[in-house]
Protein backbone atom coordinates (compact mmCIF):
# COMPACT_ATOMS: atom_id res chain seq x y z
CA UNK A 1 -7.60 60.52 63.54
CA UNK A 2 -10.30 63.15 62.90
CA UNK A 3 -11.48 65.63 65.05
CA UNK A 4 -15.06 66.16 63.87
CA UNK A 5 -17.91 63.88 65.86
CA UNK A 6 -19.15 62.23 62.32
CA UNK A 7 -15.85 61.57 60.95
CA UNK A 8 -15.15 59.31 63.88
CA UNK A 9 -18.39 57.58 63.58
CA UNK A 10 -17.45 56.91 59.65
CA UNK A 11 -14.25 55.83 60.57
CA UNK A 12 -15.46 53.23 63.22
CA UNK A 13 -18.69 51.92 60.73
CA UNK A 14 -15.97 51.27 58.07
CA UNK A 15 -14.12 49.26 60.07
CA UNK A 16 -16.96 47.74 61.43
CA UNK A 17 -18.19 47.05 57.62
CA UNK A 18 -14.55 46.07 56.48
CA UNK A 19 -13.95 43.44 58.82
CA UNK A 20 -17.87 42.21 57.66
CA UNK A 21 -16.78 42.09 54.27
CA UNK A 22 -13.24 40.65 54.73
CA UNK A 23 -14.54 37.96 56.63
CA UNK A 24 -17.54 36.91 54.01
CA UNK A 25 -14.90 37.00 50.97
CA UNK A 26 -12.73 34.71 53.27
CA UNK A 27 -16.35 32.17 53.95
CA UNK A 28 -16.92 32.30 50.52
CA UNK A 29 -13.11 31.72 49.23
CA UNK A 30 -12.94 28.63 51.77
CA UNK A 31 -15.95 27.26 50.11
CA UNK A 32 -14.54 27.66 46.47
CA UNK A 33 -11.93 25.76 47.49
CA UNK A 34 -13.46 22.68 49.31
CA UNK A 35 -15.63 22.53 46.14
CA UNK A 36 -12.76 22.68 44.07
CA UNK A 37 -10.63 20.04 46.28
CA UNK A 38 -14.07 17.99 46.21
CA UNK A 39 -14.54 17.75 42.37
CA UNK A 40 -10.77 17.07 41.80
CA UNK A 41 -10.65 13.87 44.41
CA UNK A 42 -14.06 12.53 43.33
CA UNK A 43 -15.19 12.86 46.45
CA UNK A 44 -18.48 11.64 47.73
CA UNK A 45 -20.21 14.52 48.52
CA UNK A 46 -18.49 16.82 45.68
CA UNK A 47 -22.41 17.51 44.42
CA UNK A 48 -23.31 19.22 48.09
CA UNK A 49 -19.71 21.29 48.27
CA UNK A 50 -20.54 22.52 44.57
CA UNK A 51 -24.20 23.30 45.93
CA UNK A 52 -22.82 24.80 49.34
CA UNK A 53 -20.41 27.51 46.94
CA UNK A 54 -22.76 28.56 44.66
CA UNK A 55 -25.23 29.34 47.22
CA UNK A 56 -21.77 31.36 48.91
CA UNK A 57 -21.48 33.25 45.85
CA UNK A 58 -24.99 33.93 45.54
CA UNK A 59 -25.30 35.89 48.60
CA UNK A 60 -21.91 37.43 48.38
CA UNK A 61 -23.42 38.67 45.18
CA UNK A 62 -26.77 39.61 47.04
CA UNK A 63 -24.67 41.78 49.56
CA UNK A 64 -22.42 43.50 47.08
CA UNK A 65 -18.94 41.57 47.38
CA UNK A 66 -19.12 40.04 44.14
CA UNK A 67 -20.29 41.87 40.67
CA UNK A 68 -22.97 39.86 39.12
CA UNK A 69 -20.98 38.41 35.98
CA UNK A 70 -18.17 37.57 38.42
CA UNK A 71 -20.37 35.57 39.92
CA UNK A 72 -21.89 33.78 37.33
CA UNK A 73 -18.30 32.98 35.81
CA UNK A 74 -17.54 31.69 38.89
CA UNK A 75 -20.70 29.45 39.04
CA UNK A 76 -20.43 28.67 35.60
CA UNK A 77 -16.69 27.12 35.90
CA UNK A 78 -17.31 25.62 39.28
CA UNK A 79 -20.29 23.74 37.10
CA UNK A 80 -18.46 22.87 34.30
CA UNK A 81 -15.80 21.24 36.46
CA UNK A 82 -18.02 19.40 37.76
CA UNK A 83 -20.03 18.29 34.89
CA UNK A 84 -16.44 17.50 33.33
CA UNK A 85 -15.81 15.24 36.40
CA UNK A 86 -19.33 12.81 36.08
């Protein structure tokens, strides 16, 4: 542990901003899966899960969890699965 007054403070705001991020990738990991699990069954509502993850990956990208061409791959295969599947 450090000694110094603003080394503590770091330590504690990276925790703070790790469990923030750890807990967005898992949101946004959930919701690439329903999506996924949706467009495989032919479920009913595939269209809204598909519309649910992008918008997931979209603001993960916003905050700075995903790179920007990660994201679009990711939008761009969840979309052609889905396309595939119609």
């Amino acid at each position: 542990m450090a000694n110094i007054k603003s080394a503590k403070k770091r330590v504690k705001v990276i925790a703070t901003k790790t469990a923030r991020n750890k807990a967005a990738k898992s949101a946004l990991k959930t919701a690439i899966k329903k999506a996924y699990f949706a467009v495989d069954t032919n479920a009913d509502d595939k269209q809204a899960k598909v519309r649910f993850a992008v918008k997931k990956i979209d603001q993960a990208t916003a905050k700075g969890i995903l790179h920007k061409n990660t994201a679009a791959r990711r939008k761009s295969n969840l979309t052609k699965r889905l396309n595939a599947s119609a």
